[in-house]
PDB file of N, CA and C in Angstrom:
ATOM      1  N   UNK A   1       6.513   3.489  -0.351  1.00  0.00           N
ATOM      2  CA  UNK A   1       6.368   3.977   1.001  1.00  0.00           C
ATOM      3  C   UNK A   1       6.337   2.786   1.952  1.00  0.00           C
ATOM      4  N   UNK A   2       7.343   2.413   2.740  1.00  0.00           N
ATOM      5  CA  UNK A   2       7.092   1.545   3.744  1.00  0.00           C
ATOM      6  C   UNK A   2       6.295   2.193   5.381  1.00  0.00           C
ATOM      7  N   UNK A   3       5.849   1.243   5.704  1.00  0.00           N
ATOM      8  CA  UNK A   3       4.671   1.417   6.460  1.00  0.00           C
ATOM      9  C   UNK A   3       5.415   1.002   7.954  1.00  0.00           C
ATOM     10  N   UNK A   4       5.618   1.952   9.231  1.00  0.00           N
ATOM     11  CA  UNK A   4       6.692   2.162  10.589  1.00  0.00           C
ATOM     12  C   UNK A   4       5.314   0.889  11.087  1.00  0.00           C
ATOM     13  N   UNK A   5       6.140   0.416  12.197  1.00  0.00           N
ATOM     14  CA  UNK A   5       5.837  -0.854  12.687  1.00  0.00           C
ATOM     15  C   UNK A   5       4.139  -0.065  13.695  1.00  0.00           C
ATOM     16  N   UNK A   6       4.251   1.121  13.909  1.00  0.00           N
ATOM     17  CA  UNK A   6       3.296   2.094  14.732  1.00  0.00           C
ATOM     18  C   UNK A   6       1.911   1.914  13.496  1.00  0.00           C
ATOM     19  N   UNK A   7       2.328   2.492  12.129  1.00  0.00           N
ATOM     20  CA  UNK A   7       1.375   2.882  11.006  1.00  0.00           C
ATOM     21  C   UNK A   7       0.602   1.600  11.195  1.00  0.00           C
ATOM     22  N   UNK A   8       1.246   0.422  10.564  1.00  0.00           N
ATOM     23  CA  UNK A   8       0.942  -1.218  10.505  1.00  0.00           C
ATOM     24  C   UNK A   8       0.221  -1.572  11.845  1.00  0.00           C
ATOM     25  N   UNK A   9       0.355  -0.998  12.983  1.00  0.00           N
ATOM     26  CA  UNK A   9      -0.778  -1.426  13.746  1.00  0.00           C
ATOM     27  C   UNK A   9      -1.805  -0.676  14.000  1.00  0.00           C
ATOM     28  N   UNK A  10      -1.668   0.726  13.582  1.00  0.00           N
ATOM     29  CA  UNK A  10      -3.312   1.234  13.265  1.00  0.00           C
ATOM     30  C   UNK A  10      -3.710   0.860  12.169  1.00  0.00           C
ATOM     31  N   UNK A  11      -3.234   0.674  11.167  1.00  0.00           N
ATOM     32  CA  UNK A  11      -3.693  -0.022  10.339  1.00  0.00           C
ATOM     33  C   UNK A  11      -4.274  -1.546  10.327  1.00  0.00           C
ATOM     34  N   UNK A  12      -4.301  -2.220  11.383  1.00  0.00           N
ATOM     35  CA  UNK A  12      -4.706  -3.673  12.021  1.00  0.00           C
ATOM     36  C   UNK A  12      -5.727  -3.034  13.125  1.00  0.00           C
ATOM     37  N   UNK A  13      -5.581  -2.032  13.683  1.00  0.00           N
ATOM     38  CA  UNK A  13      -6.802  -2.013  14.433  1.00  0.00           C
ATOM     39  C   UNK A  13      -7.955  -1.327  13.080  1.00  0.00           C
ATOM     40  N   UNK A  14      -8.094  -0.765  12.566  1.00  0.00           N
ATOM     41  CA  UNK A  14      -8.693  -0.093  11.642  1.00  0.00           C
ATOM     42  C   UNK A  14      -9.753  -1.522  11.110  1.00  0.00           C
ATOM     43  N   UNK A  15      -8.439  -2.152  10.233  1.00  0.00           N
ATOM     44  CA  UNK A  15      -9.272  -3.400   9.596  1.00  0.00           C
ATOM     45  C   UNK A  15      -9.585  -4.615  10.623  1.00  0.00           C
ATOM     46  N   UNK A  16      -9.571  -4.730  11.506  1.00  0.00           N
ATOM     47  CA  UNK A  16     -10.149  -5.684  12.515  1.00  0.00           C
ATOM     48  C   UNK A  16     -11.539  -6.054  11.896  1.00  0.00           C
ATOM     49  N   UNK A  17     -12.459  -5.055  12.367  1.00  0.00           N
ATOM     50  CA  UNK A  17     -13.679  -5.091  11.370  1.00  0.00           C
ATOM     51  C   UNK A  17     -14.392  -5.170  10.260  1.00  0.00           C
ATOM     52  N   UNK A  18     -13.074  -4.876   9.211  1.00  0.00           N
ATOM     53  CA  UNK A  18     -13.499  -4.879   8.092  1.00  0.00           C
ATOM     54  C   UNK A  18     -13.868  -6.131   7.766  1.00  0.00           C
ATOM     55  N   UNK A  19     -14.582  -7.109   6.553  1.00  0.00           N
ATOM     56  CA  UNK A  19     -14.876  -7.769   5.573  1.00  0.00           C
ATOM     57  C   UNK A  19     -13.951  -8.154   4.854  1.00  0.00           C
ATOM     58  N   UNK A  20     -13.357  -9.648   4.395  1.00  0.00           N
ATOM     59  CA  UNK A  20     -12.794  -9.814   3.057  1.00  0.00           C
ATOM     60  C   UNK A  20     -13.616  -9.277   2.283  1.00  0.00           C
ATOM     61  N   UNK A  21     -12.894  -8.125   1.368  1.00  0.00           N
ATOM     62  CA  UNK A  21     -13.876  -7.628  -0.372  1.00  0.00           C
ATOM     63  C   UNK A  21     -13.377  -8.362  -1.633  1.00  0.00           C
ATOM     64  N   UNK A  22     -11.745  -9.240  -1.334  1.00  0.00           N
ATOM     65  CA  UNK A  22     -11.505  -9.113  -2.387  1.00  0.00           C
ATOM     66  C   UNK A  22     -10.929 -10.894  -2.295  1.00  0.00           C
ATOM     67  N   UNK A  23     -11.487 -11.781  -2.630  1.00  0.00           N
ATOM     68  CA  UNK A  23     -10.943 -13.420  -2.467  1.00  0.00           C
ATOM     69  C   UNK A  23     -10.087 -13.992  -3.599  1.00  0.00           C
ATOM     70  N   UNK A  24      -9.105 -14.320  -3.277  1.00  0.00           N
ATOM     71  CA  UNK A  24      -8.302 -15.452  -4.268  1.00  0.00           C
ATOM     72  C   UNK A  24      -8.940 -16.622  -4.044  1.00  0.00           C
ATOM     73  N   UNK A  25      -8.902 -17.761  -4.632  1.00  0.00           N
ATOM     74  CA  UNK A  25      -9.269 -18.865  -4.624  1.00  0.00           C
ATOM     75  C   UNK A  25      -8.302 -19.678  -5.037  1.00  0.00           C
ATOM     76  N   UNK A  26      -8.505 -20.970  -5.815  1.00  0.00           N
ATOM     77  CA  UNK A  26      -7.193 -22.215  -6.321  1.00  0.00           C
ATOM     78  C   UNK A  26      -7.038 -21.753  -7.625  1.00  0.00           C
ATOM     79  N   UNK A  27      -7.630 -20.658  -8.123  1.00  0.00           N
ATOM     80  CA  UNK A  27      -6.686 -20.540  -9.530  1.00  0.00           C
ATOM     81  C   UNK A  27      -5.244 -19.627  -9.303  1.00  0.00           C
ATOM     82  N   UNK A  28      -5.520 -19.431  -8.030  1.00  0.00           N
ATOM     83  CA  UNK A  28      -4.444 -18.065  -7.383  1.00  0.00           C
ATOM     84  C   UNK A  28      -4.370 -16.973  -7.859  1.00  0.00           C
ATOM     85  N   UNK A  29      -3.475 -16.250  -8.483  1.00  0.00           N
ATOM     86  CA  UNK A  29      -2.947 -15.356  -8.695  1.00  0.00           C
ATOM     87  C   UNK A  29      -3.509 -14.922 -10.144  1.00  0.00           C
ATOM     88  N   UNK A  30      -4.223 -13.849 -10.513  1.00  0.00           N
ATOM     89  CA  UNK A  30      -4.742 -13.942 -11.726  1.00  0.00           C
ATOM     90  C   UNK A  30      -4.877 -12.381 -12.275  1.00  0.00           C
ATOM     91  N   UNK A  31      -5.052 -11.947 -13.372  1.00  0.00           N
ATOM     92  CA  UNK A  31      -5.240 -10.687 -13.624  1.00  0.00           C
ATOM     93  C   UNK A  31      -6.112 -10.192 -12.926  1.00  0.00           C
ATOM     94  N   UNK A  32      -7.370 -10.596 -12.952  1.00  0.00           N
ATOM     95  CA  UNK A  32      -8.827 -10.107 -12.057  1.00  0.00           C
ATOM     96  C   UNK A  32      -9.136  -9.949 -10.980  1.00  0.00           C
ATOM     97  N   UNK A  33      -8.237 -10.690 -10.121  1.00  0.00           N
ATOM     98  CA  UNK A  33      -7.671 -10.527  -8.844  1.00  0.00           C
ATOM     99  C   UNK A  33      -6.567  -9.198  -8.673  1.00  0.00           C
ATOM    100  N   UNK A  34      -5.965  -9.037  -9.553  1.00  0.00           N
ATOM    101  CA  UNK A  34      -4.541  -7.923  -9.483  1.00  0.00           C
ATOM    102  C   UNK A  34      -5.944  -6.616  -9.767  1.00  0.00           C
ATOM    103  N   UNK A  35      -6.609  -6.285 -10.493  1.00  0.00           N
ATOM    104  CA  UNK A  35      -7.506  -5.934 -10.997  1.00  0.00           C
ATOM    105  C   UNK A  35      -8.444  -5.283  -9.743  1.00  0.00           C
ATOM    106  N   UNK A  36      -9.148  -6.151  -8.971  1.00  0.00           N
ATOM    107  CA  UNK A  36     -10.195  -5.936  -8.152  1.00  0.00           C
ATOM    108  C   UNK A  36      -9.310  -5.226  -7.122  1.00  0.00           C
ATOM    109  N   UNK A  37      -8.200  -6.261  -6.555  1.00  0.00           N
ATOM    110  CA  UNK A  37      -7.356  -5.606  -5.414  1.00  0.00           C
ATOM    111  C   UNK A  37      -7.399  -3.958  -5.722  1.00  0.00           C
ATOM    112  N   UNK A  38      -6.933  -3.460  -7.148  1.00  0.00           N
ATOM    113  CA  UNK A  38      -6.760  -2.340  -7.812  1.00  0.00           C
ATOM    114  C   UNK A  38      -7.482  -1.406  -7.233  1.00  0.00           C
ATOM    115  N   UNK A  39      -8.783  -1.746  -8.038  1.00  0.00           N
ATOM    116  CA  UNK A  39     -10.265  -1.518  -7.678  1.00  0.00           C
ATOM    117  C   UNK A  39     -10.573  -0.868  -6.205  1.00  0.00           C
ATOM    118  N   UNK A  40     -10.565  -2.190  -5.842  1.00  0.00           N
ATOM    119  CA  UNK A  40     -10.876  -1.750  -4.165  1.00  0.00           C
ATOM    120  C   UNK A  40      -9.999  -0.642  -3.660  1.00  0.00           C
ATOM    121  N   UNK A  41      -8.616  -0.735  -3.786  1.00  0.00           N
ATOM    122  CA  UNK A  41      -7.590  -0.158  -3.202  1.00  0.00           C
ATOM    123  C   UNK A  41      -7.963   1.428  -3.100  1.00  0.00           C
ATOM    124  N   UNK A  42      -8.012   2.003  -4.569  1.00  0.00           N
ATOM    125  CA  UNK A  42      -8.785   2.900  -5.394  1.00  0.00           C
ATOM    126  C   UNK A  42     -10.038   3.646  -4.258  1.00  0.00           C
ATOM    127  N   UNK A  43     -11.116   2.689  -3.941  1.00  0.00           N
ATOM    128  CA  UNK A  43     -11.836   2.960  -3.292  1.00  0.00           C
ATOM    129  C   UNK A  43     -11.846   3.160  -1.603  1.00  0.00           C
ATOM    130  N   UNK A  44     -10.792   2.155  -0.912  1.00  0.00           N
ATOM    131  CA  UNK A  44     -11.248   2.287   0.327  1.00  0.00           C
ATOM    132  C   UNK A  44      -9.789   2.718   1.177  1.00  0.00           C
ATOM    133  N   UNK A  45      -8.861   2.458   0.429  1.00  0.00           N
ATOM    134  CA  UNK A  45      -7.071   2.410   0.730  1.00  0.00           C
ATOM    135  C   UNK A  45      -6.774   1.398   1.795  1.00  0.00           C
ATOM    136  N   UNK A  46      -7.749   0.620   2.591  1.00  0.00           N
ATOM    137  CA  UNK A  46      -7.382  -0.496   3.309  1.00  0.00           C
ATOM    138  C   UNK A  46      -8.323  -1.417   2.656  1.00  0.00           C
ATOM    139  N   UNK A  47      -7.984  -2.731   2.497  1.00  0.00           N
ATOM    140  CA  UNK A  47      -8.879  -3.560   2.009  1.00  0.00           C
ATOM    141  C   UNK A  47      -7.917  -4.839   2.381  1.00  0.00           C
ATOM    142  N   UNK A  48      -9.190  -5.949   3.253  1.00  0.00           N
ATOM    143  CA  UNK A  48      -9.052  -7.043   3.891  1.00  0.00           C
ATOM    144  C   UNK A  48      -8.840  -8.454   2.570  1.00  0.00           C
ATOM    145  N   UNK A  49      -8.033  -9.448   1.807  1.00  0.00           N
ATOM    146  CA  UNK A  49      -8.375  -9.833   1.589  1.00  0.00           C
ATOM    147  C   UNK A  49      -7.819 -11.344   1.799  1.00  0.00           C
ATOM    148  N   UNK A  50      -9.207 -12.368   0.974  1.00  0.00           N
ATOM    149  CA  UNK A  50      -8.904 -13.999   1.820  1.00  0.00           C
ATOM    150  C   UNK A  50      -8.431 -14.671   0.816  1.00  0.00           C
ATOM    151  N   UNK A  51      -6.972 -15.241   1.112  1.00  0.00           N
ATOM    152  CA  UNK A  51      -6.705 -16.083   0.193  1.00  0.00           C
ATOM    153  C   UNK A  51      -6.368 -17.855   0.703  1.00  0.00           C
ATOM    154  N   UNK A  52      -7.111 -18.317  -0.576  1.00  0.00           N
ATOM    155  CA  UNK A  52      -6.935 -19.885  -0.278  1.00  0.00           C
ATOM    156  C   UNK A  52      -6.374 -20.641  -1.360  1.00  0.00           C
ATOM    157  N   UNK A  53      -5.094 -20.814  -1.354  1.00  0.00           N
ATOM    158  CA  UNK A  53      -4.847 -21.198  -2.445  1.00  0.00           C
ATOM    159  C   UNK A  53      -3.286 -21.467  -1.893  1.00  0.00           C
ATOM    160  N   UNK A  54      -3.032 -22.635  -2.408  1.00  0.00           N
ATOM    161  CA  UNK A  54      -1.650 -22.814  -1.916  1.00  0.00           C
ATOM    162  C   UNK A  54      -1.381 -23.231  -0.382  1.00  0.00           C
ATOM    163  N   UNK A  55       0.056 -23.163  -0.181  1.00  0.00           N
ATOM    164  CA  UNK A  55       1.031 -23.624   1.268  1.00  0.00           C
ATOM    165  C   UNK A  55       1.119 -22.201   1.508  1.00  0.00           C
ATOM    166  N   UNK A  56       1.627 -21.993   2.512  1.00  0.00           N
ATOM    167  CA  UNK A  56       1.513 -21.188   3.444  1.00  0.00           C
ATOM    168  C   UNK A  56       2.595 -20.133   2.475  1.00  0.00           C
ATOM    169  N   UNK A  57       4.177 -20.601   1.786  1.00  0.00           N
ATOM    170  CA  UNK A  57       5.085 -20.170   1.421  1.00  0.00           C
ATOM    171  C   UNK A  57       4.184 -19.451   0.037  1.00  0.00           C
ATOM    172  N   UNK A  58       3.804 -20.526  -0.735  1.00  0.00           N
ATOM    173  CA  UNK A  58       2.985 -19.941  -1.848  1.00  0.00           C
ATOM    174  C   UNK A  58       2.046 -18.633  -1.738  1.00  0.00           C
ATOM    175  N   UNK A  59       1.598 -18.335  -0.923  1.00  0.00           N
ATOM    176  CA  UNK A  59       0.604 -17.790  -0.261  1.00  0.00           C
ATOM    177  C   UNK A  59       1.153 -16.062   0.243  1.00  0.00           C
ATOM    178  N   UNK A  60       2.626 -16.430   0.672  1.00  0.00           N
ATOM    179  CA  UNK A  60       3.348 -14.902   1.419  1.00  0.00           C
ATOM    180  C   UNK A  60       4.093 -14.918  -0.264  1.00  0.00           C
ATOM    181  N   UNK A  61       4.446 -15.638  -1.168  1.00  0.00           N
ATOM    182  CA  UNK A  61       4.686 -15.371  -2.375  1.00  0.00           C
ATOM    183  C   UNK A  61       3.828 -14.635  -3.359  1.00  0.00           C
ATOM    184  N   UNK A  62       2.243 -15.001  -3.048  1.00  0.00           N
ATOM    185  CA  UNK A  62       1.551 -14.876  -3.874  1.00  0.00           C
ATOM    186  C   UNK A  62       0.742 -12.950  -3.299  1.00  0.00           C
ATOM    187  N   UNK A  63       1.239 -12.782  -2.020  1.00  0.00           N
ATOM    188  CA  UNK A  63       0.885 -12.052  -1.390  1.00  0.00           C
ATOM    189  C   UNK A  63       1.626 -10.412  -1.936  1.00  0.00           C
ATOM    190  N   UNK A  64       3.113 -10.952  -1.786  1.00  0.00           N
ATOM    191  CA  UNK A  64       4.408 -10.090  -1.951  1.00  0.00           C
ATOM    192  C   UNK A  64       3.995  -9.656  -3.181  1.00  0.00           C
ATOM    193  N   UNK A  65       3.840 -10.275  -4.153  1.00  0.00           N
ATOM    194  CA  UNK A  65       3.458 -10.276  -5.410  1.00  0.00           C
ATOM    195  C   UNK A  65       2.393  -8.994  -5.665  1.00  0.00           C
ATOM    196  N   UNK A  66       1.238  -9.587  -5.588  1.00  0.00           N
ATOM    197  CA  UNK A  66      -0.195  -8.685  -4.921  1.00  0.00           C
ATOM    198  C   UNK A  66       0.348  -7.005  -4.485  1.00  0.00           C
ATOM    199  N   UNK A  67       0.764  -6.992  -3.410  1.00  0.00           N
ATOM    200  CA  UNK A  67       1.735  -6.007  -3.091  1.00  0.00           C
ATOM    201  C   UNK A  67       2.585  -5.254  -4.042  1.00  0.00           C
ATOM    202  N   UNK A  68       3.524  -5.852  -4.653  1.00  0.00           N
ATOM    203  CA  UNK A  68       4.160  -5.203  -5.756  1.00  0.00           C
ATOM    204  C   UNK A  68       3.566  -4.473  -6.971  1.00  0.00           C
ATOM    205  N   UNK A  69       2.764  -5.570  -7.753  1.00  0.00           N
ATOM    206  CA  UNK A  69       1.546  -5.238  -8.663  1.00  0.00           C
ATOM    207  C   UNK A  69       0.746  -4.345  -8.407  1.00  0.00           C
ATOM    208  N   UNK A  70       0.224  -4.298  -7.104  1.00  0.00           N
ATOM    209  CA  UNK A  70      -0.358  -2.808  -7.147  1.00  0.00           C
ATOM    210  C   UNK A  70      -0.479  -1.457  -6.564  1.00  0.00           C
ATOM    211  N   UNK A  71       1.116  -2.186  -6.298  1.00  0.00           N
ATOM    212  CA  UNK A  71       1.546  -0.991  -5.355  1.00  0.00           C
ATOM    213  C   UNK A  71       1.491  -0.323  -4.486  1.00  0.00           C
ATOM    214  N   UNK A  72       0.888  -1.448  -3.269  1.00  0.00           N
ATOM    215  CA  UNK A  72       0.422  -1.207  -2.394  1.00  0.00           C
ATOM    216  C   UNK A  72       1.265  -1.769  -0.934  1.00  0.00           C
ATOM    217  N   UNK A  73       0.818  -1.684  -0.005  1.00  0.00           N
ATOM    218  CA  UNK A  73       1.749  -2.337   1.147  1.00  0.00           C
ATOM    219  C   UNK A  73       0.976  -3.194   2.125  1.00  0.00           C
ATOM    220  N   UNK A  74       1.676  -4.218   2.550  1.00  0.00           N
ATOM    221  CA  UNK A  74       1.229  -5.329   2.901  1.00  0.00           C
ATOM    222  C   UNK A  74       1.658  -5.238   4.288  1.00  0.00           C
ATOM    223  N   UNK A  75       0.126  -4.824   4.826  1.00  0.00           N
ATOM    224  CA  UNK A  75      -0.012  -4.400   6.359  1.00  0.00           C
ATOM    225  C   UNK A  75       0.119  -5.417   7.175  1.00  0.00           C
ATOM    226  N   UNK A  76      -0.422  -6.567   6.948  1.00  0.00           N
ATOM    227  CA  UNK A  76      -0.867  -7.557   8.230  1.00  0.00           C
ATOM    228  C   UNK A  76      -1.001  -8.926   7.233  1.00  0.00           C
ATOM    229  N   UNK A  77      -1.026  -9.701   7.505  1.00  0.00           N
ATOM    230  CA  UNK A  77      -1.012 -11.259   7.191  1.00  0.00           C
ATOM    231  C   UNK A  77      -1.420 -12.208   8.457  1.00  0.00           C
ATOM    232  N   UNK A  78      -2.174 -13.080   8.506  1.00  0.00           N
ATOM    233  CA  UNK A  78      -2.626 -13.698   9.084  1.00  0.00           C
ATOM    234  C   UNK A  78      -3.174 -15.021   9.057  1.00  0.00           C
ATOM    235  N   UNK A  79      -2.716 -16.276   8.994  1.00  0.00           N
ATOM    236  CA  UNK A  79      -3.145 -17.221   8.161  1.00  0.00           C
ATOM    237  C   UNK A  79      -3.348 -17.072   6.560  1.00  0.00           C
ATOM    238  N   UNK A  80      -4.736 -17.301   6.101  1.00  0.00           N
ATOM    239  CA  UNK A  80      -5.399 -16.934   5.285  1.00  0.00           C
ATOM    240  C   UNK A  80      -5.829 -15.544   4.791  1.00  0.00           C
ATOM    241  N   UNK A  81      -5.760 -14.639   5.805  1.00  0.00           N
ATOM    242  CA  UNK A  81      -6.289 -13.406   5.410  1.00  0.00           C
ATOM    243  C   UNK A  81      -5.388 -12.012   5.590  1.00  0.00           C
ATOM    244  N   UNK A  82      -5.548 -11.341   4.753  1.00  0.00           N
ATOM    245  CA  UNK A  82      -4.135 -10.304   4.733  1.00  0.00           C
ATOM    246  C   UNK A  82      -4.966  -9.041   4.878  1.00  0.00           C
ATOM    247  N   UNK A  83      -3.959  -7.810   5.269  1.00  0.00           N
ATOM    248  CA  UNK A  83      -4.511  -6.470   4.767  1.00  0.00           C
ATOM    249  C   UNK A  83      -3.795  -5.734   3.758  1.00  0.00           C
ATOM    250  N   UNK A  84      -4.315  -5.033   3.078  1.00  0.00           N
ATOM    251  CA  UNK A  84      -3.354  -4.429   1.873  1.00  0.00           C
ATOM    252  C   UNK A  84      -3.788  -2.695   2.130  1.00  0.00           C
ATOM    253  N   UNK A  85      -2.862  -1.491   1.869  1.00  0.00           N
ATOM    254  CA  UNK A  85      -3.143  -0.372   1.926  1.00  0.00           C
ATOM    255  C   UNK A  85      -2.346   0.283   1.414  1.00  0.00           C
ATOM    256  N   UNK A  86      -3.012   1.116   0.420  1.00  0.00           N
ATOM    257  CA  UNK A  86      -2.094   2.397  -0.585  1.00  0.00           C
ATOM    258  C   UNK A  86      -3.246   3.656  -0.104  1.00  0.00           C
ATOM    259  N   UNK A  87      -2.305   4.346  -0.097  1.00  0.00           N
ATOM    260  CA  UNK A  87      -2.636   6.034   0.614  1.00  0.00           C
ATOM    261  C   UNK A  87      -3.804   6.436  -1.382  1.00  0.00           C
ATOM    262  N   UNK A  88      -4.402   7.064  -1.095  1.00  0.00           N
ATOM    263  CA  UNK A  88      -5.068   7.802  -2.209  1.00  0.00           C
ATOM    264  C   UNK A  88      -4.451   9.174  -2.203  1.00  0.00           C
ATOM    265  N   UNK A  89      -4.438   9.186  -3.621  1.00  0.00           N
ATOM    266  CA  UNK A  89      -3.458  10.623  -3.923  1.00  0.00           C
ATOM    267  C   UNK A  89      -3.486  11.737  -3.844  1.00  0.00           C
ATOM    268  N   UNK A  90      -5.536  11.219  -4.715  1.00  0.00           N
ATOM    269  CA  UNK A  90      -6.769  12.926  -4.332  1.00  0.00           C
ATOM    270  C   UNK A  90      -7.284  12.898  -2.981  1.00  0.00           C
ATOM    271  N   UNK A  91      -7.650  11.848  -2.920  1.00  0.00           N
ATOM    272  CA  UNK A  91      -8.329  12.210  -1.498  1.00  0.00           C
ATOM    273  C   UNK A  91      -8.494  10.853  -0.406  1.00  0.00           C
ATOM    274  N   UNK A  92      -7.392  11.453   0.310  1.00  0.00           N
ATOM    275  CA  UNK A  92      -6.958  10.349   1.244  1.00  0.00           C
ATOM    276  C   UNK A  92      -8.160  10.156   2.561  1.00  0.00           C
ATOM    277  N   UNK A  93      -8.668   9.190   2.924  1.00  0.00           N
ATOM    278  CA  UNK A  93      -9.286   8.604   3.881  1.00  0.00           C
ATOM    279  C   UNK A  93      -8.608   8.413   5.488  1.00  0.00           C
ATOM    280  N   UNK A  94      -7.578   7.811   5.107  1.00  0.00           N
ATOM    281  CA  UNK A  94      -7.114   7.299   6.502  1.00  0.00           C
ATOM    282  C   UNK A  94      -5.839   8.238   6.852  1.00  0.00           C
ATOM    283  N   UNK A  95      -5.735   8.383   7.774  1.00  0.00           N
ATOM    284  CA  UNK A  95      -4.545   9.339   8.439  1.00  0.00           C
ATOM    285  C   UNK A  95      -3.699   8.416   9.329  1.00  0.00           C
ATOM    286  N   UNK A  96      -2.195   8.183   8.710  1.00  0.00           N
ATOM    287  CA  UNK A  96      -1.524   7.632   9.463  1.00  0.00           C
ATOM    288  C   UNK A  96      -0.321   8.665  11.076  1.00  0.00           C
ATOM    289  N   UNK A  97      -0.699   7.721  11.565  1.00  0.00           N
ATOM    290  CA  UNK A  97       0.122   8.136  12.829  1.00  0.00           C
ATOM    291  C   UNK A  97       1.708   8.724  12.082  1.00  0.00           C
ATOM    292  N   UNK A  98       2.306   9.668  12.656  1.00  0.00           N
ATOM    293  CA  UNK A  98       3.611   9.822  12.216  1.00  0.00           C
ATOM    294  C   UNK A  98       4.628   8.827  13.034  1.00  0.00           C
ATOM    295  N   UNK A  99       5.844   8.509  12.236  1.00  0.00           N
ATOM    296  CA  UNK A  99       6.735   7.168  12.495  1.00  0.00           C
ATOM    297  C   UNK A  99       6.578   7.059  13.773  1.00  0.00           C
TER     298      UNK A  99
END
């Protein structure tokens, strides 16, 4: 499901407030990380997270990645800190704007 340029910015006002829940660090990219993202995703369908690890390129690599793995879509990017959001199947939380 790609996310209309409208969805992606309620989805940035939404997480403005939120918290990183879910941090990469310098080992980068790791099962437990693919894992938690999971996790969280599961639980909240937007989830803020901070990654430090790498160049900037490494980083929208390591991101895309993240994204793919769990199948989720990669709302916002921002320096260091991204948003990630997959719709829940049973019981969806957030209501996106139509396109």
């Amino acid at each position: 499901m790609a996310l209309t340029e409208r969805q992606k910015k309620h989805l940035r006002r939404l997480g403005h407030d939120l918290h990183p829940i879910v941090l990469v660090g310098q080992r980068g990219l790791t099962a437990g990380v693919v894992d938690e993202l999971k996790l969280a995703l599961a639980h909240h369908e937007l989830v803020k997270l901070r990654a430090r690890a790498g160049s900037r390129e490494e980083r929208d690599g390591m991101l895309a990645e993240l994204a793919r793995l769990t199948r989720s879509e990669l709302a916002f990017r921002i320096g260091n800190v991204a948003l990630f959001y997959k719709k829940n199947g049973e019981l969806q939380k957030i209501l996106l704007p139509d396109s």
